[in-house]
PDB file of N, CA and C in Angstrom:
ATOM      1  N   UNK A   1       3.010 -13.047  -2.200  1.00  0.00           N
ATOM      2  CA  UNK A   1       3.181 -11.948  -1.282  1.00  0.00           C
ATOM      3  C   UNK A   1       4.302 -11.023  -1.730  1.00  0.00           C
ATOM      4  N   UNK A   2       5.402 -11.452  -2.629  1.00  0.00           N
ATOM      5  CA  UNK A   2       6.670 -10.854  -3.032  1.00  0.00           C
ATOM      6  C   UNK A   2       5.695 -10.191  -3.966  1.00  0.00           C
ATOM      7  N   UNK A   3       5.110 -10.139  -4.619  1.00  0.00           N
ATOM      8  CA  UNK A   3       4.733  -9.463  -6.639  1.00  0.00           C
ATOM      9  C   UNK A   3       3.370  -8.483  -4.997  1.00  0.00           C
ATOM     10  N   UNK A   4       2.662  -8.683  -4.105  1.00  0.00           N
ATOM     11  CA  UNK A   4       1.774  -7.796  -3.837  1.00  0.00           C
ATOM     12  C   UNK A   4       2.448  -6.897  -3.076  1.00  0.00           C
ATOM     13  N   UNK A   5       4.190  -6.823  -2.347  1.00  0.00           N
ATOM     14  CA  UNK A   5       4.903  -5.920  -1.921  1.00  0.00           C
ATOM     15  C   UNK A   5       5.491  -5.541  -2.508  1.00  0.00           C
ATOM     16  N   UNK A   6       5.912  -5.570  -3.904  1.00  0.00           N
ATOM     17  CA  UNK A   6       6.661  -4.873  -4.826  1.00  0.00           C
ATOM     18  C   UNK A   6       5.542  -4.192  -5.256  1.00  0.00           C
ATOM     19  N   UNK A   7       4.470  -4.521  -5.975  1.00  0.00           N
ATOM     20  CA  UNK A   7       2.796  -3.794  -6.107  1.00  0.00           C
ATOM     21  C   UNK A   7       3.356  -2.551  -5.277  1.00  0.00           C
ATOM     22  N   UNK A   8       3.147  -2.919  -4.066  1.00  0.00           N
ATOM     23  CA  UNK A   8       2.513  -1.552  -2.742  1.00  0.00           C
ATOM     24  C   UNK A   8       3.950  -0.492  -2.890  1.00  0.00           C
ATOM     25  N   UNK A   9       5.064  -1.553  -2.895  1.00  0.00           N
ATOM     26  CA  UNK A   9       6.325  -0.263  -2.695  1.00  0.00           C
ATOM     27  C   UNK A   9       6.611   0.445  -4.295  1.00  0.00           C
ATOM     28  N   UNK A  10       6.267   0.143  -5.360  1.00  0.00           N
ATOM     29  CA  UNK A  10       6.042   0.891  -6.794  1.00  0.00           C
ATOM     30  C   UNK A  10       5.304   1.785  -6.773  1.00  0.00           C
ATOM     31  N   UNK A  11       4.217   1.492  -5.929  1.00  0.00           N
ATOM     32  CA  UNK A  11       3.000   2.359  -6.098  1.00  0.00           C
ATOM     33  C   UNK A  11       3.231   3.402  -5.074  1.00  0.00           C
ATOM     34  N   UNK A  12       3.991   3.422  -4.200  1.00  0.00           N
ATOM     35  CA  UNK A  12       4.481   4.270  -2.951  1.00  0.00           C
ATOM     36  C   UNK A  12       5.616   4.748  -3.008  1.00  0.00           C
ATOM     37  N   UNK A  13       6.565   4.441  -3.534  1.00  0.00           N
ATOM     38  CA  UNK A  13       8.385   4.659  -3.432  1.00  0.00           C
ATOM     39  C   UNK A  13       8.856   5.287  -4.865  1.00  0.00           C
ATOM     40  N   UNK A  14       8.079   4.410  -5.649  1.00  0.00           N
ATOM     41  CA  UNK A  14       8.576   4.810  -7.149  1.00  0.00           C
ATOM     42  C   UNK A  14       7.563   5.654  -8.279  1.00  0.00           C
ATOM     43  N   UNK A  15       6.677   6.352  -7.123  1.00  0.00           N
ATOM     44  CA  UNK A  15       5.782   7.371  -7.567  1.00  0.00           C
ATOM     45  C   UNK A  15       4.283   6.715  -8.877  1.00  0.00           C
ATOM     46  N   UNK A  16       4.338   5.657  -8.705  1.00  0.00           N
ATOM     47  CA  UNK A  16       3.097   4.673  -9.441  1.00  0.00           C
ATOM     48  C   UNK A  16       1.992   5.683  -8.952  1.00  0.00           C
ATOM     49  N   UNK A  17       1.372   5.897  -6.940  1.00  0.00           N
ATOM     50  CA  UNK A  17       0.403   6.449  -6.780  1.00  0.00           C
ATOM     51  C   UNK A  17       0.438   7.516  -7.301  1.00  0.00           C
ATOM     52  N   UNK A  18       1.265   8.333  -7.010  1.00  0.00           N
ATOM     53  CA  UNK A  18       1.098   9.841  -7.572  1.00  0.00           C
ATOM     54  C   UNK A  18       0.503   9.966  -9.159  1.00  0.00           C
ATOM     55  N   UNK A  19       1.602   9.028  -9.760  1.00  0.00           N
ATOM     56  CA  UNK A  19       1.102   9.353 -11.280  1.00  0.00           C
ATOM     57  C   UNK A  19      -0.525   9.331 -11.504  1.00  0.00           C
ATOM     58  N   UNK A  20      -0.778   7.817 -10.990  1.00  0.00           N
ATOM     59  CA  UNK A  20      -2.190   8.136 -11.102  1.00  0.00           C
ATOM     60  C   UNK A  20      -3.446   8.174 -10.542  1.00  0.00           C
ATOM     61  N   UNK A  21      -2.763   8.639  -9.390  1.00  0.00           N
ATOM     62  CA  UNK A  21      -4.322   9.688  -8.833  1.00  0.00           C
ATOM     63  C   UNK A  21      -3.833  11.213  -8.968  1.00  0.00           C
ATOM     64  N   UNK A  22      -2.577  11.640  -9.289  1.00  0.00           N
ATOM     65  CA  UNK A  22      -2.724  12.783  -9.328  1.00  0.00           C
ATOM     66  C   UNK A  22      -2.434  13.468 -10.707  1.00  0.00           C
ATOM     67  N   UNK A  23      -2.480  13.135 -11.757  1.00  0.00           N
ATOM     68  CA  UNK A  23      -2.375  13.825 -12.870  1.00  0.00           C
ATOM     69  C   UNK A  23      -3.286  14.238 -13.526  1.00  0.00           C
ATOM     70  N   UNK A  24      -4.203  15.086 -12.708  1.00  0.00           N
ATOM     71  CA  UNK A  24      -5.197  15.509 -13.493  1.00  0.00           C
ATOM     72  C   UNK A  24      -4.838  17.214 -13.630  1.00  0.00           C
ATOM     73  N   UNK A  25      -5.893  18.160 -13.746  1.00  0.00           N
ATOM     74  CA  UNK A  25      -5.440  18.964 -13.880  1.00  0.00           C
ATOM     75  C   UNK A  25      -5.316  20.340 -12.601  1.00  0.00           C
ATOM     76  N   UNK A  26      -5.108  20.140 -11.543  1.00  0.00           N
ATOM     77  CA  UNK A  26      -4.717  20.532 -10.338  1.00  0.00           C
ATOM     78  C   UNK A  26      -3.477  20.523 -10.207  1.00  0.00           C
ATOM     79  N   UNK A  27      -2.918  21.410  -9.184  1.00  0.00           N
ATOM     80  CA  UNK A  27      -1.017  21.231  -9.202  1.00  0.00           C
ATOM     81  C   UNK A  27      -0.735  20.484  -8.301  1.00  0.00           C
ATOM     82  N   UNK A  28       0.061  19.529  -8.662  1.00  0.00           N
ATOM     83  CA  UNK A  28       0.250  18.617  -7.948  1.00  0.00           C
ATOM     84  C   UNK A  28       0.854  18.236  -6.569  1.00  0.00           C
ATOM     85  N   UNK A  29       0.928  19.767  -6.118  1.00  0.00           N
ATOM     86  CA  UNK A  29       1.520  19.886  -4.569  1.00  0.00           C
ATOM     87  C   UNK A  29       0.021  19.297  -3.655  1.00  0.00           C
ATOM     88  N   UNK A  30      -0.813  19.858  -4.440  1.00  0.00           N
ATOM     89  CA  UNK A  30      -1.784  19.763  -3.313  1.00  0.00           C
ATOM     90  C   UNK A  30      -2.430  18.608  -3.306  1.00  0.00           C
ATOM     91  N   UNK A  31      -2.688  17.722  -4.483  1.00  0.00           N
ATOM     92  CA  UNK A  31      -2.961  16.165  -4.538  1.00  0.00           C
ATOM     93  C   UNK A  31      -1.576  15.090  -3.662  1.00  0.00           C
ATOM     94  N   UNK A  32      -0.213  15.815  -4.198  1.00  0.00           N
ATOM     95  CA  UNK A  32       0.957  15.145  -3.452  1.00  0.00           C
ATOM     96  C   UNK A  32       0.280  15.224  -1.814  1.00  0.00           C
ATOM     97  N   UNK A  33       0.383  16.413  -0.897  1.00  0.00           N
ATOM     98  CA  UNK A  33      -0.165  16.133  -0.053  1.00  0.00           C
ATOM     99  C   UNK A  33      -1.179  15.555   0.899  1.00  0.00           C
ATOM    100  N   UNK A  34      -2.361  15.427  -0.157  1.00  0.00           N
ATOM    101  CA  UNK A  34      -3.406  14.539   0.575  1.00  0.00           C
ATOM    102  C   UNK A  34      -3.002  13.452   0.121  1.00  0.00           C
ATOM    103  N   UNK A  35      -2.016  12.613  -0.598  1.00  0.00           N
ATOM    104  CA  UNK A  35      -1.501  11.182  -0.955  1.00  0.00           C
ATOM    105  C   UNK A  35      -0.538  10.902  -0.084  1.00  0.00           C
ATOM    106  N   UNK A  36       0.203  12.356   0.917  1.00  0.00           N
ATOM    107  CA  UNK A  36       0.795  11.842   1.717  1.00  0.00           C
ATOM    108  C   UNK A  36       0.286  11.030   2.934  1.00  0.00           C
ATOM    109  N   UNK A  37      -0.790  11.390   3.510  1.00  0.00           N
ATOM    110  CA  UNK A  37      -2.069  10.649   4.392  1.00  0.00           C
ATOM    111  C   UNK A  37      -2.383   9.469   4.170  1.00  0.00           C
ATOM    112  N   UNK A  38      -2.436   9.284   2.681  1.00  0.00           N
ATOM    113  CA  UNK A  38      -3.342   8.194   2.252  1.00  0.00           C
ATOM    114  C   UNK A  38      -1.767   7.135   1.966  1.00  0.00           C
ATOM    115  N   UNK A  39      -0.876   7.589   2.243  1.00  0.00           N
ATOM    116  CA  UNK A  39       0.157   6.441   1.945  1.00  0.00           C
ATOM    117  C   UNK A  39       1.218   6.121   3.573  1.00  0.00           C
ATOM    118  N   UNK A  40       0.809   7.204   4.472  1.00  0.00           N
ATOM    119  CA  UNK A  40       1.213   7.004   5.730  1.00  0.00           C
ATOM    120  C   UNK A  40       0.126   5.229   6.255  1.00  0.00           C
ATOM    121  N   UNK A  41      -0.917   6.263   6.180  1.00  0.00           N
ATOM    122  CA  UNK A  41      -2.455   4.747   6.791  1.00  0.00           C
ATOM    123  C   UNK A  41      -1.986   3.842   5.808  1.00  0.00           C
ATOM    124  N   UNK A  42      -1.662   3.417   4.683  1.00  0.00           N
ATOM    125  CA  UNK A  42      -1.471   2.274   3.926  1.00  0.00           C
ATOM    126  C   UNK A  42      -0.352   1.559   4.423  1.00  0.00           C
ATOM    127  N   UNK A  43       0.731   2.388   4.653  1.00  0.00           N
ATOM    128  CA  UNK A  43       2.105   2.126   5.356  1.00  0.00           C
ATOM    129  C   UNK A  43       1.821   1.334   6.576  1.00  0.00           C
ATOM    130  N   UNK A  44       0.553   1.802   7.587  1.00  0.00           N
ATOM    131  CA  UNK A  44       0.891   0.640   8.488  1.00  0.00           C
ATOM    132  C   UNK A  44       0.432  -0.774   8.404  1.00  0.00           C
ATOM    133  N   UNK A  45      -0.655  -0.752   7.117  1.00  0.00           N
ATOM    134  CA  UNK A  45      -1.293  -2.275   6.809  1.00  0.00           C
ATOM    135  C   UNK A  45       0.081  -2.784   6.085  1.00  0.00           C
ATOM    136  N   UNK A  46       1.149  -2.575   5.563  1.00  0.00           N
ATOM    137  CA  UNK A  46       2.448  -2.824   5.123  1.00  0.00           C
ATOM    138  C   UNK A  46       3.164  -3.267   5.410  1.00  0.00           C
ATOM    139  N   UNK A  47       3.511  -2.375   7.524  1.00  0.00           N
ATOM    140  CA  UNK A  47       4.323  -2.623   8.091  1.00  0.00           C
ATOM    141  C   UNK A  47       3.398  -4.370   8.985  1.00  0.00           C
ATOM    142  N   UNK A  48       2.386  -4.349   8.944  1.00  0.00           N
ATOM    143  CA  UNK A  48       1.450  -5.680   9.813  1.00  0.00           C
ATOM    144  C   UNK A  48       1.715  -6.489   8.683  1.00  0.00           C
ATOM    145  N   UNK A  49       1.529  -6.179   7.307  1.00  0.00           N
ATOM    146  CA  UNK A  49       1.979  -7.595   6.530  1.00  0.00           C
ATOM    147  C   UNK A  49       3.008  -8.145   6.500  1.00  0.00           C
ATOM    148  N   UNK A  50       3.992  -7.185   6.655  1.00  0.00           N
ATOM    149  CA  UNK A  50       5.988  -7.615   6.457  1.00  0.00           C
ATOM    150  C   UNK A  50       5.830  -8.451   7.725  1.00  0.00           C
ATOM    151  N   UNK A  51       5.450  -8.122   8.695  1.00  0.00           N
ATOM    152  CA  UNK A  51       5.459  -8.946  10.256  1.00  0.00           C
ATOM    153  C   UNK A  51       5.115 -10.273   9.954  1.00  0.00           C
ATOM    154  N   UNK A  52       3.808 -10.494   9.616  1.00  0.00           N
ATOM    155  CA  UNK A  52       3.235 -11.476   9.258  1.00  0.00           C
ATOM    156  C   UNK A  52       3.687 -12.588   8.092  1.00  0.00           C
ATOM    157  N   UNK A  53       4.003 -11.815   7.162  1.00  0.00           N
ATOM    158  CA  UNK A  53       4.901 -12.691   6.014  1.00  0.00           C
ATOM    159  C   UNK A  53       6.287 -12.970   6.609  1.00  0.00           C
ATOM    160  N   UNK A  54       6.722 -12.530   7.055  1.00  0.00           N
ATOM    161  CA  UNK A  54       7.886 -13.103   8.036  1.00  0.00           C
ATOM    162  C   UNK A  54       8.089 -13.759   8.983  1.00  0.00           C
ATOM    163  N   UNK A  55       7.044 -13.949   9.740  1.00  0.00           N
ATOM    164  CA  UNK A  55       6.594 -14.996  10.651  1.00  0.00           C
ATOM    165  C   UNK A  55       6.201 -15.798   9.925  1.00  0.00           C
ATOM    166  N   UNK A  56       5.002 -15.902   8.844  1.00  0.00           N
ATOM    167  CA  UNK A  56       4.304 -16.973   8.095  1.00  0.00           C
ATOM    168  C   UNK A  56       5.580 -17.751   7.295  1.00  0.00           C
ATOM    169  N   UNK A  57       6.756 -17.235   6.728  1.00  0.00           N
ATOM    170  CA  UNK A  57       7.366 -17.867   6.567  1.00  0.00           C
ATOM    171  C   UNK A  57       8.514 -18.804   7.240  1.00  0.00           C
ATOM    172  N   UNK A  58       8.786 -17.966   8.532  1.00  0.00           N
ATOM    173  CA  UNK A  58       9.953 -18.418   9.855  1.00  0.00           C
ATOM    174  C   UNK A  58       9.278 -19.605  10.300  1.00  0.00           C
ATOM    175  N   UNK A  59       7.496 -19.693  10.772  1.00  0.00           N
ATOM    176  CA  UNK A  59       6.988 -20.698  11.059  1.00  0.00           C
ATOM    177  C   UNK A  59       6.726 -21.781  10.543  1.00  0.00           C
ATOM    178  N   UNK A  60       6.532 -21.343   8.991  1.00  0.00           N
ATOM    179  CA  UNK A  60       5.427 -22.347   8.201  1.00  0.00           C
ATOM    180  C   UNK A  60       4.103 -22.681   8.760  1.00  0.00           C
ATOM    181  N   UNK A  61       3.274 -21.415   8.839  1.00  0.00           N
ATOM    182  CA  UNK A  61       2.147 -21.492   9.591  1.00  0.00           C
ATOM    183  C   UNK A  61       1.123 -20.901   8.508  1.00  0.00           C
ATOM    184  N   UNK A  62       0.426 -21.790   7.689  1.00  0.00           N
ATOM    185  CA  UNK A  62      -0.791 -21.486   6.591  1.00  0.00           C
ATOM    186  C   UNK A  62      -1.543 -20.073   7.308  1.00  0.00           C
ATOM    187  N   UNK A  63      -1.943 -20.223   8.259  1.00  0.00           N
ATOM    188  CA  UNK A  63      -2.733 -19.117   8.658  1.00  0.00           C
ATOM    189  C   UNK A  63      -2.368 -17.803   8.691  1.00  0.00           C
ATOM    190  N   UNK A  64      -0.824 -18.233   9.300  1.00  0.00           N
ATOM    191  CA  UNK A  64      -0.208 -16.624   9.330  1.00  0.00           C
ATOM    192  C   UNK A  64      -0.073 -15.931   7.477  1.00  0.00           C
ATOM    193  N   UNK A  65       0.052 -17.395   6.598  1.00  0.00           N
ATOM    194  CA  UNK A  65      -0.126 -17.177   5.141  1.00  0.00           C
ATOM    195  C   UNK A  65      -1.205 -15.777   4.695  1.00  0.00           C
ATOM    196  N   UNK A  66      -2.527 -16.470   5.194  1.00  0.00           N
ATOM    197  CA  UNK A  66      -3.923 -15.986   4.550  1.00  0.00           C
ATOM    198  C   UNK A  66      -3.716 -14.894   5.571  1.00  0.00           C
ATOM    199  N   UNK A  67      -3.482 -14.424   6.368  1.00  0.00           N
ATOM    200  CA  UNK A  67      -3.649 -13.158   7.384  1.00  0.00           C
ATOM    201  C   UNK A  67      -2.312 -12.551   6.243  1.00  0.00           C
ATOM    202  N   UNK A  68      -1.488 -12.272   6.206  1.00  0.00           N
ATOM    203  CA  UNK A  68      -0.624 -11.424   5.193  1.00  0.00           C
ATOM    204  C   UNK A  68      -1.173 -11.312   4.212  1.00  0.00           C
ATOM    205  N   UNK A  69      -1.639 -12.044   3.052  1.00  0.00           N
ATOM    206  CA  UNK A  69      -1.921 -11.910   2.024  1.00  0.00           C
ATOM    207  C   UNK A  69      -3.054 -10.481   2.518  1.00  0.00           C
ATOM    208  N   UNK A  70      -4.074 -10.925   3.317  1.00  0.00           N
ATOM    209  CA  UNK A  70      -5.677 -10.351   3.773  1.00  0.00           C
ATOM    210  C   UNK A  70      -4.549  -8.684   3.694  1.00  0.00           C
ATOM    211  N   UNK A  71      -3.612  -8.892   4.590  1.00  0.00           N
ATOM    212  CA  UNK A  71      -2.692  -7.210   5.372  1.00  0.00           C
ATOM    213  C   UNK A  71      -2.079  -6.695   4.129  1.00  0.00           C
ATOM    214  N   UNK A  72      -1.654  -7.648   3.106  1.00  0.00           N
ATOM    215  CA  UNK A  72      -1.200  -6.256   2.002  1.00  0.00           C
ATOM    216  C   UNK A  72      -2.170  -6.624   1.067  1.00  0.00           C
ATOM    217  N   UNK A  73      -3.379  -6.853   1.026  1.00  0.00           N
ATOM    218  CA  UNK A  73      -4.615  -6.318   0.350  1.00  0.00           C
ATOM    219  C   UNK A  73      -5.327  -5.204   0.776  1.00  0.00           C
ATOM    220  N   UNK A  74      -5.063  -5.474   2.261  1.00  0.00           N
ATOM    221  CA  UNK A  74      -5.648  -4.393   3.205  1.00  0.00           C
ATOM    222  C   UNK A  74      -4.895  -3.043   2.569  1.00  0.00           C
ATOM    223  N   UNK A  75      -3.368  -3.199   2.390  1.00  0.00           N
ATOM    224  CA  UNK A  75      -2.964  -2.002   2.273  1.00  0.00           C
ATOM    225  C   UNK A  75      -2.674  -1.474   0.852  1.00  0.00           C
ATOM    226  N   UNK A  76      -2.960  -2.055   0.146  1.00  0.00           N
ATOM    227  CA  UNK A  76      -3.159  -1.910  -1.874  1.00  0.00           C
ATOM    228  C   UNK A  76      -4.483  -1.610  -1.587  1.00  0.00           C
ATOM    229  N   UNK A  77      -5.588  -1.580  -0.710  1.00  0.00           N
ATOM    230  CA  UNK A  77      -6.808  -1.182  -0.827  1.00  0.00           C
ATOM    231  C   UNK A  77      -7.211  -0.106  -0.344  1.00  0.00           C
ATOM    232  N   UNK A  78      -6.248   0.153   0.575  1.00  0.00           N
ATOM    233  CA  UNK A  78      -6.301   1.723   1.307  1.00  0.00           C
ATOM    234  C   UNK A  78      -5.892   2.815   0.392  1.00  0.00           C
ATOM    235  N   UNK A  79      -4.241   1.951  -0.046  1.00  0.00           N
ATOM    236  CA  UNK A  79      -3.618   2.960  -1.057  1.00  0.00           C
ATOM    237  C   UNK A  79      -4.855   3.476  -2.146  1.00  0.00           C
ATOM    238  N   UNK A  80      -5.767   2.382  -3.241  1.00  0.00           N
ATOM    239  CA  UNK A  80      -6.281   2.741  -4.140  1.00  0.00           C
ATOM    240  C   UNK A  80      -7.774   3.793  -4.055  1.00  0.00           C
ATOM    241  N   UNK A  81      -8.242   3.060  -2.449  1.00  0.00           N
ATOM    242  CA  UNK A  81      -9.363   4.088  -2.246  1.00  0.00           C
ATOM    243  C   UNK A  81      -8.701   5.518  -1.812  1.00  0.00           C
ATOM    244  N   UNK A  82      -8.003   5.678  -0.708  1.00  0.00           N
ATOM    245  CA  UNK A  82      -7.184   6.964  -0.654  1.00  0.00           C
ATOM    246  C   UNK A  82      -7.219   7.663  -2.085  1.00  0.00           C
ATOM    247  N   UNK A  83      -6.516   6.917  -2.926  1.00  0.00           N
ATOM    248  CA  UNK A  83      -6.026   7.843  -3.881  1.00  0.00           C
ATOM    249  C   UNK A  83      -7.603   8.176  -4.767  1.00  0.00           C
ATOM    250  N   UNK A  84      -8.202   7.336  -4.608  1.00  0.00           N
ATOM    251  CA  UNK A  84      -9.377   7.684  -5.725  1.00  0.00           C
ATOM    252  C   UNK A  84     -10.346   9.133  -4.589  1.00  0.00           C
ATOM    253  N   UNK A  85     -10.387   9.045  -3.124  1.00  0.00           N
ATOM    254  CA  UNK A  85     -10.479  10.237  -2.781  1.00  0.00           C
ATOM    255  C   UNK A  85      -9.665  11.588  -2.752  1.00  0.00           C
ATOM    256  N   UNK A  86      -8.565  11.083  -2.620  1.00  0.00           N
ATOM    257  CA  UNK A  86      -7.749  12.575  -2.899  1.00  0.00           C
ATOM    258  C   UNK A  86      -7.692  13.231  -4.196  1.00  0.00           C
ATOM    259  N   UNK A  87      -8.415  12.154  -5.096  1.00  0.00           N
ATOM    260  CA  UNK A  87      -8.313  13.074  -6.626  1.00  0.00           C
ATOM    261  C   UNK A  87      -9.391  14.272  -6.242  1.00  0.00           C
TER     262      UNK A  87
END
């Protein structure tokens, strides 16, 4: 869950998405902006996994395990389809 939230916050914080959904040949204000959408909606499958991986670990509860893992797949999957539409 640590290597799939460093994944999501590289790809969000340290400009990973931008580079590549938006380097094509359009200016990149206007791809930046529709990636801003597509990384708000990813942000909240992010903010439900941090919950969950933090409980799954406070508890030691397997289930709350597989429900986080499911929430930042959910949100590495939003991020990648988002971005493959905003190109």
């Amino acid at each position: 869950m640590v290597l799939l939230a460093a994944l999501w916050g590289l790809s969000v914080y340290a400009g990973w998405g931008l580079e590549a959904f938006c380097a094509g040949g359009e200016p990149p204000e206007e791809c930046a902006g529709r990636m801003t959408l597509v990384i708000a909606v990813s942000s909240l499958f992010a903010v439900v996994a941090t919950v969950l991986t933090i409980g799954a670990w406070l508890t030691w509860r397997a289930r709350l395990l597989v429900y986080a893992i499911a929430a930042w797949m959910g949100a590495e999957g939003v991020l990648f389809v988002g971005g493959m539409v905003a190109q």
